[in-house]
C-alpha atoms as a PDB file:
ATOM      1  CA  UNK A   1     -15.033  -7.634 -15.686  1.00  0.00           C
ATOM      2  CA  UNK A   2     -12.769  -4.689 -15.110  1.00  0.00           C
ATOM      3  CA  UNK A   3     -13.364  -4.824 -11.428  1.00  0.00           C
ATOM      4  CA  UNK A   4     -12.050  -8.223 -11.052  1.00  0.00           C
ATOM      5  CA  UNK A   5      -9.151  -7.833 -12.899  1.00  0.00           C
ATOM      6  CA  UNK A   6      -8.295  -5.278 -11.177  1.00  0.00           C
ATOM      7  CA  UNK A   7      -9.107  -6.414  -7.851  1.00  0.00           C
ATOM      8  CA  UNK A   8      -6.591  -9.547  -8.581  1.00  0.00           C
ATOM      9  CA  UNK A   9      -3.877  -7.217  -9.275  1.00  0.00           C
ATOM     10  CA  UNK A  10      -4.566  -4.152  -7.200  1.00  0.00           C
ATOM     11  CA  UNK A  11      -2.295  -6.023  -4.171  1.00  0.00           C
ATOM     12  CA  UNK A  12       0.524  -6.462  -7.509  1.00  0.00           C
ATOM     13  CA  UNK A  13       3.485  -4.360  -5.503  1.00  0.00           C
ATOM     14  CA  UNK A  14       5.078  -2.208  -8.354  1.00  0.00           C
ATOM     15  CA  UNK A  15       7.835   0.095  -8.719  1.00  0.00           C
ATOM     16  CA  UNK A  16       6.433   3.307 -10.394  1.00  0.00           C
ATOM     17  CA  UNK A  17       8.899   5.947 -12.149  1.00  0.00           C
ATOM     18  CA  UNK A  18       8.368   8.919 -14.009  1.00  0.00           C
ATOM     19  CA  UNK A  19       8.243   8.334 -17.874  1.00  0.00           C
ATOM     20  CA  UNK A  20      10.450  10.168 -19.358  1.00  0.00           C
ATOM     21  CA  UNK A  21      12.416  11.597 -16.489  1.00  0.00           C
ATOM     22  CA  UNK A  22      16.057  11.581 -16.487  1.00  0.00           C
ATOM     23  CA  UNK A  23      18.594  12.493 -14.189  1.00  0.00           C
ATOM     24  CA  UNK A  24      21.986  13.216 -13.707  1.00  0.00           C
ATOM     25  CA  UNK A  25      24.493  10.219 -14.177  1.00  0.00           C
ATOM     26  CA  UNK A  26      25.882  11.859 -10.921  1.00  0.00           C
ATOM     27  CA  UNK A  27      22.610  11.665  -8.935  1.00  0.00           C
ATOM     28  CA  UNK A  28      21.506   8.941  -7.172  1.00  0.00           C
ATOM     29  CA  UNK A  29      17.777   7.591  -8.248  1.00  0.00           C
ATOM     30  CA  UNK A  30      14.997   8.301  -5.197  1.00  0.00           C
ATOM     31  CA  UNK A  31      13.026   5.094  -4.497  1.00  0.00           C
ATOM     32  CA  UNK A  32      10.068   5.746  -1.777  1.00  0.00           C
ATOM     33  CA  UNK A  33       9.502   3.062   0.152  1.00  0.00           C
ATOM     34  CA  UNK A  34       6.508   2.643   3.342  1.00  0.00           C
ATOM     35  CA  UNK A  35       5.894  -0.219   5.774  1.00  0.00           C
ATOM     36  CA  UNK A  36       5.165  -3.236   3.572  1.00  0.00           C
ATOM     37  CA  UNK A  37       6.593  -6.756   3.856  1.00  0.00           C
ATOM     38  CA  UNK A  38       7.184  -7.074  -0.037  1.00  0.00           C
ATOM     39  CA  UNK A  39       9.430  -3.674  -0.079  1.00  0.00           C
ATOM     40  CA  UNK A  40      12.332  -4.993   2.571  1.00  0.00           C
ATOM     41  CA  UNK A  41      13.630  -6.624  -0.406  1.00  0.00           C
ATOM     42  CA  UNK A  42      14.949  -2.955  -1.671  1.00  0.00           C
ATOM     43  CA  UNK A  43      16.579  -2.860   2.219  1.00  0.00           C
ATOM     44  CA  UNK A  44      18.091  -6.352   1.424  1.00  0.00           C
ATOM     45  CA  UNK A  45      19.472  -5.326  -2.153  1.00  0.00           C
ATOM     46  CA  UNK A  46      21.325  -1.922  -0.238  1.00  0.00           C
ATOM     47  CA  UNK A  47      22.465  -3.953   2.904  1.00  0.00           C
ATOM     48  CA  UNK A  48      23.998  -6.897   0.159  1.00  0.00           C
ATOM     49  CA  UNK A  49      25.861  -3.778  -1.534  1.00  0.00           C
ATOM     50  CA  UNK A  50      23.629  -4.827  -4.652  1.00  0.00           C
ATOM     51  CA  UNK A  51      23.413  -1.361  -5.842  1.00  0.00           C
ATOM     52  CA  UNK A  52      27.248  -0.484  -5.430  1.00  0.00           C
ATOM     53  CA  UNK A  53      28.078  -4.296  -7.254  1.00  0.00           C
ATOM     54  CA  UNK A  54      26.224  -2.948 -10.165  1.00  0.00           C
ATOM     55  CA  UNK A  55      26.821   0.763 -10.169  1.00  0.00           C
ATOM     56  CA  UNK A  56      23.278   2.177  -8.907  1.00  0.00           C
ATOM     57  CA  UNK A  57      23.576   5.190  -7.093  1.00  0.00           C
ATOM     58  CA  UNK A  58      20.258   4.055  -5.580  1.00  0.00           C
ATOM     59  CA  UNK A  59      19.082   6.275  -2.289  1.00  0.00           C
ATOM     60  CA  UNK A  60      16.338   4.521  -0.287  1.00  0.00           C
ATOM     61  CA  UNK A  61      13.874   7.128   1.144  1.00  0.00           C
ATOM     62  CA  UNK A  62      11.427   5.724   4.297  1.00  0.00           C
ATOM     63  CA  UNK A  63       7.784   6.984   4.509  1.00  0.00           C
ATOM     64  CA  UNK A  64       5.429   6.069   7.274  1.00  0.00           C
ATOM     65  CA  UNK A  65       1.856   6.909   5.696  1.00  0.00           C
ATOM     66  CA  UNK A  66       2.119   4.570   2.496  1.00  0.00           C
ATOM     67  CA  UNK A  67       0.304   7.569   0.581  1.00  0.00           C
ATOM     68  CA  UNK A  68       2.937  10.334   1.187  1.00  0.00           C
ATOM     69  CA  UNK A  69       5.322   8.037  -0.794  1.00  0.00           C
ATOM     70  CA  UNK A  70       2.204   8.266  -3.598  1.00  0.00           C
ATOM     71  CA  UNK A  71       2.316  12.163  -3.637  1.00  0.00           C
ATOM     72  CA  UNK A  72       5.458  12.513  -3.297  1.00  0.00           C
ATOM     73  CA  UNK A  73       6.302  10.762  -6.724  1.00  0.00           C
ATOM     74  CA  UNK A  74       3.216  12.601  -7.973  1.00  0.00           C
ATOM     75  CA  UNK A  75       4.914  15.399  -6.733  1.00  0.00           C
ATOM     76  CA  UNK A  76       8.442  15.043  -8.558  1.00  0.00           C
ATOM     77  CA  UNK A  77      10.281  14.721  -5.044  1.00  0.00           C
ATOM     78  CA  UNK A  78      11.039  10.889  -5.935  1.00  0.00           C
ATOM     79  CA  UNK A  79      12.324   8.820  -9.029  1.00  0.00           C
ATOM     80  CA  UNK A  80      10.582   6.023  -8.329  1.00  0.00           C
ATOM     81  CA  UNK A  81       8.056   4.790  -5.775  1.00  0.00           C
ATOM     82  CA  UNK A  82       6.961   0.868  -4.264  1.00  0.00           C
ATOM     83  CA  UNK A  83       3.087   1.109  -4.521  1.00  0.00           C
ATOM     84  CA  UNK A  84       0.231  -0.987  -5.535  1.00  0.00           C
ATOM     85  CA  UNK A  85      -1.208  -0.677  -9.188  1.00  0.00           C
ATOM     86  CA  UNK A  86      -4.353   0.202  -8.201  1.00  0.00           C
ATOM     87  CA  UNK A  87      -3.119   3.427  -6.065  1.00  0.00           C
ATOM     88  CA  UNK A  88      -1.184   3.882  -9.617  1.00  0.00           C
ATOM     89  CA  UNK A  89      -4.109   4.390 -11.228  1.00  0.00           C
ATOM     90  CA  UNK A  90      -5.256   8.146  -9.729  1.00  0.00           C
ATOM     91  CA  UNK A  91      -2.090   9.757 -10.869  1.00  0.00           C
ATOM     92  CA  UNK A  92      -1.831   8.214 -13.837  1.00  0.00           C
ATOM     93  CA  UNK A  93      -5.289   9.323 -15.033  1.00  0.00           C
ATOM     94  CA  UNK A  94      -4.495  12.539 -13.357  1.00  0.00           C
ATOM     95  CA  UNK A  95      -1.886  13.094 -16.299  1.00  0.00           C
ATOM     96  CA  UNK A  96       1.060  11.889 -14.059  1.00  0.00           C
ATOM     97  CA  UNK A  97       3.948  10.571 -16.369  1.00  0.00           C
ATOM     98  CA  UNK A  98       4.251   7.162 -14.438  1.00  0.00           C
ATOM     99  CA  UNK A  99       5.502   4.270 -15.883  1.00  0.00           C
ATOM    100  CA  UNK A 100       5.354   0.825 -14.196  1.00  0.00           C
ATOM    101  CA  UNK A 101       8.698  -1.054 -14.394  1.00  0.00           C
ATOM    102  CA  UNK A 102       8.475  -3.685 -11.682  1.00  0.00           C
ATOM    103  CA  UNK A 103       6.491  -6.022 -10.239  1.00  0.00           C
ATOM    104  CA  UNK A 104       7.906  -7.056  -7.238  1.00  0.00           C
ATOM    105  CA  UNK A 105       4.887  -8.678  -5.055  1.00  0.00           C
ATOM    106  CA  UNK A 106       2.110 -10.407  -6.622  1.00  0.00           C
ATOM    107  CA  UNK A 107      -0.665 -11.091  -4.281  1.00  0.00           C
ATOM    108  CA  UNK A 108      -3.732 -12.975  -4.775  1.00  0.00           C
ATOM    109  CA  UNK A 109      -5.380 -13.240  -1.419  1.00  0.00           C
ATOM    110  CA  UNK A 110      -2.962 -12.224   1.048  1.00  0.00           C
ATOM    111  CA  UNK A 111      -4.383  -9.094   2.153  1.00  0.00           C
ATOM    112  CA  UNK A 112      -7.166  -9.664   5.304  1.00  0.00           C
ATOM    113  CA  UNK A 113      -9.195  -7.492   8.019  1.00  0.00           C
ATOM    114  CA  UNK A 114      -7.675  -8.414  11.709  1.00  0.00           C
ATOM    115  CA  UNK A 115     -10.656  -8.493  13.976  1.00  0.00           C
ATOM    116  CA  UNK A 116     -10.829  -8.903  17.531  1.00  0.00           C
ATOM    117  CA  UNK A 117     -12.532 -12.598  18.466  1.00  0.00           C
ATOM    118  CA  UNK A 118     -16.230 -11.417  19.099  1.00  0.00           C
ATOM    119  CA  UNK A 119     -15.866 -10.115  15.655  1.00  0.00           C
ATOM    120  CA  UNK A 120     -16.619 -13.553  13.287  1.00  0.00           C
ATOM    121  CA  UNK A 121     -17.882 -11.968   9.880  1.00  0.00           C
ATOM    122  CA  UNK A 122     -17.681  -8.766   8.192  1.00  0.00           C
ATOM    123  CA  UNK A 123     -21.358  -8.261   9.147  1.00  0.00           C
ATOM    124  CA  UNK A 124     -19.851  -8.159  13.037  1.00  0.00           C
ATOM    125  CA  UNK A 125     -18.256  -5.145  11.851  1.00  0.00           C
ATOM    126  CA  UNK A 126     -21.146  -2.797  11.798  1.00  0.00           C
ATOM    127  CA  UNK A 127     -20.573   0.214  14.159  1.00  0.00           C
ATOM    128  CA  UNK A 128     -17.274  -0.801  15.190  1.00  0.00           C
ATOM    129  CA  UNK A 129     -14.150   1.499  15.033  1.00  0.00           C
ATOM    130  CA  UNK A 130     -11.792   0.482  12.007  1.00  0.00           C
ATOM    131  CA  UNK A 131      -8.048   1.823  11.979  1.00  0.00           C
ATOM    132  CA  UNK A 132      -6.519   1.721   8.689  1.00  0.00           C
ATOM    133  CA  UNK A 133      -4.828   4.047   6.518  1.00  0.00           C
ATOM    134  CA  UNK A 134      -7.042   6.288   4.079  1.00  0.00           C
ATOM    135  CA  UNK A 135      -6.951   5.940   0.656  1.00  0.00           C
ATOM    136  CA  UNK A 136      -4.372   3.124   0.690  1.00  0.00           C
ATOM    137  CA  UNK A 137      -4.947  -0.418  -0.759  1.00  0.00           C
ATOM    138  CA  UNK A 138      -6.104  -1.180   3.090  1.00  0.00           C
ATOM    139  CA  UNK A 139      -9.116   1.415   2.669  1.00  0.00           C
ATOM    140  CA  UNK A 140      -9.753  -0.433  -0.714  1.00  0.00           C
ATOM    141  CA  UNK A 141      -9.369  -3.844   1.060  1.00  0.00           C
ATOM    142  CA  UNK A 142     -12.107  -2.829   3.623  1.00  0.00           C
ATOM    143  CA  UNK A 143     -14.503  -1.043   0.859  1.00  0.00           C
ATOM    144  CA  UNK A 144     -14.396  -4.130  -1.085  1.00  0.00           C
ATOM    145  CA  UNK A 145     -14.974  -6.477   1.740  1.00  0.00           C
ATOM    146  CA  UNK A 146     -17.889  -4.506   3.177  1.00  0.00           C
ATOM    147  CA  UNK A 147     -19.859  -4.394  -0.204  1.00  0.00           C
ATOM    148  CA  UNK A 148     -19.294  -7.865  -0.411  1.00  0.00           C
ATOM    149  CA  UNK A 149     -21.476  -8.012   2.112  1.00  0.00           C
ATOM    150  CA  UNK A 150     -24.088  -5.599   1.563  1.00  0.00           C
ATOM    151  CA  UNK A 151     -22.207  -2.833   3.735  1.00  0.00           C
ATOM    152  CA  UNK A 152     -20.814   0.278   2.742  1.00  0.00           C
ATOM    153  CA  UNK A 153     -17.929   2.531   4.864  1.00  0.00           C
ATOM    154  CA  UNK A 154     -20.701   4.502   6.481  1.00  0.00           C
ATOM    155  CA  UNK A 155     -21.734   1.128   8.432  1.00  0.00           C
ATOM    156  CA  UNK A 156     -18.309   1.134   9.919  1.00  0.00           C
ATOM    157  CA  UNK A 157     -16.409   4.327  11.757  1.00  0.00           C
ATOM    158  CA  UNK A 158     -12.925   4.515   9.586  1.00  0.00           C
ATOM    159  CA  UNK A 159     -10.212   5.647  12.145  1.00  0.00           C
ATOM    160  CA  UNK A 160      -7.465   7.467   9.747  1.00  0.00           C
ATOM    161  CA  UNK A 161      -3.949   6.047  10.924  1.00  0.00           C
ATOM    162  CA  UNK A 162      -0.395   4.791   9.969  1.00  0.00           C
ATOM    163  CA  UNK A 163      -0.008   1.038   9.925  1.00  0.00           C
ATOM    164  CA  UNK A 164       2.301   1.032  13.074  1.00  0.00           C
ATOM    165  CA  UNK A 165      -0.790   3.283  14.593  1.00  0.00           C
ATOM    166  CA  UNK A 166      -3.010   0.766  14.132  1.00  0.00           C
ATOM    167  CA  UNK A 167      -1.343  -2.189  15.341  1.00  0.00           C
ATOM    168  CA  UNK A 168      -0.942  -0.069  18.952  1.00  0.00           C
ATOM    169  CA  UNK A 169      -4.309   0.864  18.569  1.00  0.00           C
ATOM    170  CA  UNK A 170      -6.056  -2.601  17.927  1.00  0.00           C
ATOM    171  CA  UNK A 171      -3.623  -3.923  20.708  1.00  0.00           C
ATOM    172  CA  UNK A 172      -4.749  -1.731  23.336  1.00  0.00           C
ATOM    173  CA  UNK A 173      -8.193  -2.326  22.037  1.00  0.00           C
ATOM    174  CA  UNK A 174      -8.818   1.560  20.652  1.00  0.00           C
ATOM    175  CA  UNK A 175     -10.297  -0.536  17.651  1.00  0.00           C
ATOM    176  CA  UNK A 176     -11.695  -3.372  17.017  1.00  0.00           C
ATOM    177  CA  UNK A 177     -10.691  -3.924  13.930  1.00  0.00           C
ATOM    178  CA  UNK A 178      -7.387  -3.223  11.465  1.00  0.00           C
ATOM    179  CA  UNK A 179      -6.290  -4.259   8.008  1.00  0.00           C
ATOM    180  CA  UNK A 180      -3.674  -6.767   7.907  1.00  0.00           C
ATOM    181  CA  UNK A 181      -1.352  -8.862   5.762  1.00  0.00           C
ATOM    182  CA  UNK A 182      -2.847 -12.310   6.096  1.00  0.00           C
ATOM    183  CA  UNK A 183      -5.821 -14.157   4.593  1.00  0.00           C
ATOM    184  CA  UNK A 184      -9.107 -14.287   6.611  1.00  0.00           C
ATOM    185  CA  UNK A 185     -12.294 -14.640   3.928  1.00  0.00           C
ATOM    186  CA  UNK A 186     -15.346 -14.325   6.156  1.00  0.00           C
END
């Protein structure tokens, strides 16, 4: 039962921030933010003058691997981070003070595999070259769609590569395979 609770929330975009930590009223709070569609809504809130309406000294910092912006708010070098609950979960049982304080995506079903067309199931997949991000809720998209059916990573060979990486890559066909943002249940 676990697994499918957390599987419906593990694509919940949350804000994580230290518990506990506070900083300067002087210093603006660090929010990490990577290549996700449900995050340009920080971009939005700083381009609106949002944070200067309501007095946040807010600093936006960019990261293009998704799970730099993890260790670096396990690391203390951010306030706050945009991340997925489930890629919450390591630090937190690693003893990292986080503390969830905003859901700001909730997804049920939106995340997919893009395949090329010869690919038409999962099963298609085996022994084809995957480019996705390690450790990110795209590895956990693919784990859990290959043990759907009866496949396991070792079926597949895992390319390691930033989103933008992998869009070049499965457009000049270096892969046959990426994760995307879009629905496809096969």
């Amino acid at each position: 039962m676990w697994f499918s609770a957390l599987k419906k929330f593990s694509a919940a975009i949350i804000l994580c921030s230290f518990f506990g930590v506070s900083s300067s009223a002087f210093s603006a709070v660090k929010i990490g933010v990577s290549d996700w569609p449900g995050w340009v809504a920080w971009y939005v809130a700083e381009q609106q003058g949002f944070f200067k309406k309501y007095g946040a000294d807010v600093e936006l910092v960019w990261f293009p691997n998704y799970t730099d912006s993890i260790q670096a708010l396990s690391a203390g070098r951010l306030d706050a981070n945009s991340q997925t609950l489930g890629d919450s979960m390591a630090p937190m049982a690693a003893g990292i003070p986080l503390k969830l304080v905003l859901i700001n995506d909730n997804s049920a079903g939106n995340d997919a595999l893009l395949a090329k067309p010869a690919i038409n199931t999962v099963k298609d997949l085996k022994g084809k070259t995957i480019a996705l991000e390690e450790f990110s809720v795209s590895h956990f998209v693919l784990v859990v769609a290959l043990a759907k059916h009866g496949m396991s990573p070792r079926d597949v060979k895992i390319v390691n590569l930033t989103a933008g990486d992998a869009a070049a890559a499965f457009l000049c066909r270096a892969c046959r395979c990426l994760r995307g943002m879009e629905s496809l249940d096969q």
